[in-house]
N, C-alpha and C. Protein backbone atom coordinates (compact mmCIF):
# COMPACT_ATOMS: atom_id res chain seq x y z
N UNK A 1 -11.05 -10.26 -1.69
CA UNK A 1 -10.29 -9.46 -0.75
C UNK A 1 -10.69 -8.00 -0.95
N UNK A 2 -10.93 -7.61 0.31
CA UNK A 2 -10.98 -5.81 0.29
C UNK A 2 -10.23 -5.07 0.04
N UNK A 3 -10.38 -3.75 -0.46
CA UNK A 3 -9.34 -3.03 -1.00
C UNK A 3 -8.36 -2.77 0.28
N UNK A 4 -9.22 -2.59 1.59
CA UNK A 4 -8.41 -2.22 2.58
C UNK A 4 -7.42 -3.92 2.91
N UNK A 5 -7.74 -5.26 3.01
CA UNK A 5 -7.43 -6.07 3.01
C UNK A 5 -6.21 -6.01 2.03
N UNK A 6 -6.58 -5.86 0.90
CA UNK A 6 -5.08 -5.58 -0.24
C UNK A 6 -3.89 -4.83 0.02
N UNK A 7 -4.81 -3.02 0.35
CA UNK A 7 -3.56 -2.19 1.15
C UNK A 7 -2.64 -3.02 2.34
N UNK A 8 -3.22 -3.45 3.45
CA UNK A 8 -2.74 -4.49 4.15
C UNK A 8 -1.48 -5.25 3.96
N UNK A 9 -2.54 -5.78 2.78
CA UNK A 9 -1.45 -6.89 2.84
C UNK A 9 -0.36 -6.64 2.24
N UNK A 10 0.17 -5.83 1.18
CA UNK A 10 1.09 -4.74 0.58
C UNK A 10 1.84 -4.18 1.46
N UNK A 11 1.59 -3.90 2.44
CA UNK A 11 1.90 -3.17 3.64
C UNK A 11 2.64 -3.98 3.96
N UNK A 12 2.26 -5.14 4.36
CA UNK A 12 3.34 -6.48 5.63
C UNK A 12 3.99 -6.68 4.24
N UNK A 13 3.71 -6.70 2.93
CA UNK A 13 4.84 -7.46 2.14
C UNK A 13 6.47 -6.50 1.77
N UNK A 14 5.98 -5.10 1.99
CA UNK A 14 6.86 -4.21 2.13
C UNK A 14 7.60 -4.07 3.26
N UNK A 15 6.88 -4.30 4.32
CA UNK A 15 7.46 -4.41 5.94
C UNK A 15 8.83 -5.85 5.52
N UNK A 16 8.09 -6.99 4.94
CA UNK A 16 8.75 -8.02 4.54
C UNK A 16 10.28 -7.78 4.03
N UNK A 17 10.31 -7.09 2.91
CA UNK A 17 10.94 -7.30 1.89
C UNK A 17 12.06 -5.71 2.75
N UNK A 18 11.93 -4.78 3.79
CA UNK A 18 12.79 -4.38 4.50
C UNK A 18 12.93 -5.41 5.38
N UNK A 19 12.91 -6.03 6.27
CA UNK A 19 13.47 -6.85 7.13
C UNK A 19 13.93 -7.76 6.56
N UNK A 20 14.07 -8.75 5.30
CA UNK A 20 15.15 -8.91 4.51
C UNK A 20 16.17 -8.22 3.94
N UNK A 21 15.91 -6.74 3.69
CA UNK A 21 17.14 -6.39 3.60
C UNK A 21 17.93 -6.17 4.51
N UNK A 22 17.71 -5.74 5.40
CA UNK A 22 18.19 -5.33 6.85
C UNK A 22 19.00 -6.72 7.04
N UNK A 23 18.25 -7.88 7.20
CA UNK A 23 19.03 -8.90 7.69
C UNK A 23 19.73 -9.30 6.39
N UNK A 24 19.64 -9.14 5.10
CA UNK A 24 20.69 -9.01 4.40
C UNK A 24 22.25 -8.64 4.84
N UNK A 25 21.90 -7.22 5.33
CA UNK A 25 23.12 -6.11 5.08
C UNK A 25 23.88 -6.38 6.68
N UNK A 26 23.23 -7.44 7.81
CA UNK A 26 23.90 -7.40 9.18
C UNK A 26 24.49 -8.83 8.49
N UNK A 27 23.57 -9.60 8.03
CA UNK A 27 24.79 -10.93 7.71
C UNK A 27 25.88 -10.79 6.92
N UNK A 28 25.46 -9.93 5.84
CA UNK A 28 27.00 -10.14 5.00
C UNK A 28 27.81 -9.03 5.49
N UNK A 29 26.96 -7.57 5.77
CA UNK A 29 27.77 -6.58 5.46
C UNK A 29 27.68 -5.75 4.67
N UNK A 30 27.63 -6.46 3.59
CA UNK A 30 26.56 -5.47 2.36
C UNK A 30 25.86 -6.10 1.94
N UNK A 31 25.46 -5.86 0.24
CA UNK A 31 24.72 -6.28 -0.08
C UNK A 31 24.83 -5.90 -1.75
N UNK A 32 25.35 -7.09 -2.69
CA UNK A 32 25.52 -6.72 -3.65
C UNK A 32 24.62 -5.59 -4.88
N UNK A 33 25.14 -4.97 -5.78
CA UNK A 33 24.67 -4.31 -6.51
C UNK A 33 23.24 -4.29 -6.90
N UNK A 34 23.52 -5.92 -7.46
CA UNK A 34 22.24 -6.55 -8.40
C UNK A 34 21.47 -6.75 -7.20
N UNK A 35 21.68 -7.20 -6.35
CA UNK A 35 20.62 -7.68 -5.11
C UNK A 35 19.95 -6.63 -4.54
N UNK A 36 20.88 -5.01 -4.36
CA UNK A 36 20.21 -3.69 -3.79
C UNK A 36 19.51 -3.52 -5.08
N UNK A 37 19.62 -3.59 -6.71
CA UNK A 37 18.72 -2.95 -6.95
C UNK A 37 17.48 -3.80 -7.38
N UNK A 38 17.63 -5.30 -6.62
CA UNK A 38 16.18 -5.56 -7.58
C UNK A 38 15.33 -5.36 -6.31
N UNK A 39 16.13 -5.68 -5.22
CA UNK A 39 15.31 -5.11 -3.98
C UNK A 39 14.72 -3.72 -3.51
N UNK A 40 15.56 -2.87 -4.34
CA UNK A 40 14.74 -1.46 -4.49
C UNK A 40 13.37 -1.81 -5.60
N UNK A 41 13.48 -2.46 -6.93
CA UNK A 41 12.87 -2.21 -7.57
C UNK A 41 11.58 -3.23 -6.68
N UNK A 42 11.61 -4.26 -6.21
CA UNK A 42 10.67 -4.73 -5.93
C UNK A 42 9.80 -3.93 -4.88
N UNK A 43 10.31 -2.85 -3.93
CA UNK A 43 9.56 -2.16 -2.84
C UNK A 43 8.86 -1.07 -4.07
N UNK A 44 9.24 -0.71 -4.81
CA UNK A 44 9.26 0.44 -5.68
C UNK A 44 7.74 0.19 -6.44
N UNK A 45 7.73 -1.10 -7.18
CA UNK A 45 6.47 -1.75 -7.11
C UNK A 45 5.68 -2.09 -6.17
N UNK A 46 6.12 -2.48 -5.20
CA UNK A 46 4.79 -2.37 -3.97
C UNK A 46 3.98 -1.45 -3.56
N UNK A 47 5.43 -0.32 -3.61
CA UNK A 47 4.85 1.13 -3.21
C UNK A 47 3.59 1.32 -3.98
N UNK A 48 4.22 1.38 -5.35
CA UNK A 48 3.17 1.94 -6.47
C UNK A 48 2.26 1.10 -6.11
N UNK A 49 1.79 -0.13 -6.37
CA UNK A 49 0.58 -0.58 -5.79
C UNK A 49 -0.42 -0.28 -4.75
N UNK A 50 0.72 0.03 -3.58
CA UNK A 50 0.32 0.58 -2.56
C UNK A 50 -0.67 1.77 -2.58
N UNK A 51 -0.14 2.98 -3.74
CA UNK A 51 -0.27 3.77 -3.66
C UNK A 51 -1.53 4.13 -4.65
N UNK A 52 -1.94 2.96 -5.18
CA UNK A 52 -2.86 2.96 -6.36
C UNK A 52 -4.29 2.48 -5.26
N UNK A 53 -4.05 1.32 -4.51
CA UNK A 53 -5.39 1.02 -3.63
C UNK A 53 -5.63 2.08 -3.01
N UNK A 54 -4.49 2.71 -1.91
CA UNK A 54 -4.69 3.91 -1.48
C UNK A 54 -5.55 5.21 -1.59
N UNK A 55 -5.35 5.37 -3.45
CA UNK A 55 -6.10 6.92 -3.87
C UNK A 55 -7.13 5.80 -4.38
N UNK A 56 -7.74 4.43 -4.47
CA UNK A 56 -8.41 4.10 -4.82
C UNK A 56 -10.20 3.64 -3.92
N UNK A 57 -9.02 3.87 -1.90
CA UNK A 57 -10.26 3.64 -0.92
C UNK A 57 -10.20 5.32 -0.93
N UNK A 58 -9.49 6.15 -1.47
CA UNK A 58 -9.70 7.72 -1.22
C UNK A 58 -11.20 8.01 -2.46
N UNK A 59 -10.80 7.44 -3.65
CA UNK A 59 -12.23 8.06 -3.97
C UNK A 59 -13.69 7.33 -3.95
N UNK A 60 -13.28 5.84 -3.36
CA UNK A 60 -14.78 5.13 -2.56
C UNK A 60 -14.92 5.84 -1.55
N UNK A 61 -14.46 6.45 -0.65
CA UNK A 61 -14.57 7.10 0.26
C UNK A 61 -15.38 8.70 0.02
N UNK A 62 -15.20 9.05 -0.83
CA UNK A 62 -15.51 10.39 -1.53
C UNK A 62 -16.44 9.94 -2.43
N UNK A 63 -16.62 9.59 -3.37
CA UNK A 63 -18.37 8.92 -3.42
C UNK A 63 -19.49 8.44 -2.87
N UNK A 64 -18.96 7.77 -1.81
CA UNK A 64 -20.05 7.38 -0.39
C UNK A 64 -20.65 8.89 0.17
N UNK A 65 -19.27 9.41 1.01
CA UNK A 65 -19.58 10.97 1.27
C UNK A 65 -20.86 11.57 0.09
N UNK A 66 -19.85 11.78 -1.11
CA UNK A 66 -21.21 12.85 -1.92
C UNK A 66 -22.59 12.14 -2.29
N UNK A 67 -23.04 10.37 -2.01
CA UNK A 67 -24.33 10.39 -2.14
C UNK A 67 -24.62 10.06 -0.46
N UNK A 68 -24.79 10.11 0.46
CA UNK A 68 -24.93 10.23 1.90
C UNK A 68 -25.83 11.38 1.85
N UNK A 69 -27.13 11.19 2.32
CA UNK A 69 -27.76 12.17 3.13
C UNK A 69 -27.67 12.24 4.56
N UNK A 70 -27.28 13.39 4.73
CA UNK A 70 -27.02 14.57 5.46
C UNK A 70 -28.62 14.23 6.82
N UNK A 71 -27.95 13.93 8.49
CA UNK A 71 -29.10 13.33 9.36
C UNK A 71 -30.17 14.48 9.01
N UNK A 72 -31.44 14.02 9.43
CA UNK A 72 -32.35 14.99 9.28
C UNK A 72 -32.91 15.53 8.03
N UNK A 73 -32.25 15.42 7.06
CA UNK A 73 -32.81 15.91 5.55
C UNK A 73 -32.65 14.73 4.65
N UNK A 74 -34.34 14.92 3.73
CA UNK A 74 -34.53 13.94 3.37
C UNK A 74 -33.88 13.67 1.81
N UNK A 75 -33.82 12.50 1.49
CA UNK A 75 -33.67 12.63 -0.02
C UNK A 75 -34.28 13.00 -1.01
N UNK A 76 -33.58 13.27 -2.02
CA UNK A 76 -34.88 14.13 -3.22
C UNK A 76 -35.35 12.98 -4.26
N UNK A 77 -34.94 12.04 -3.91
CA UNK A 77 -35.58 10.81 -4.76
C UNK A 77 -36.26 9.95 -4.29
């Protein structure tokens, strides 16, 4: 799987895990203690994941850039 494929999919599992809460909090009403916080903690970890592929297609992205020659000029190797 691609890193962008990973971000992805992190993405819908976070999209996921709000639209369970949501339909949590319209069926009952609320939503107990223990249940809001493991459900925070589980987005909380996604995030961070999220946020690790993220700065991780940021510096494949920024290495490609700095060895890329530039149209028209040649390489020095």
């Amino acid at each position: 799987m691609s890193n962008v494929e990973h971000l992805e999919d992190l993405i819908a599992q976070l999209e996921r895990a709000a639209e369970q809460l949501l339909a949590d909090l319209r069926s009952v009403g609320e939503l107990s203690p223990d249940g809001a916080a493991t459900m925070v903690e589980d987005c909380a970890a996604l995030a961070t994941r999220a946020a690790a592929e993220l700065e991780q297609l940021a510096l494949d992205l920024r290495s490609v850039e700095a060895n890329a020659v530039a149209p028209g000029q040649d390489s020095l190797l």
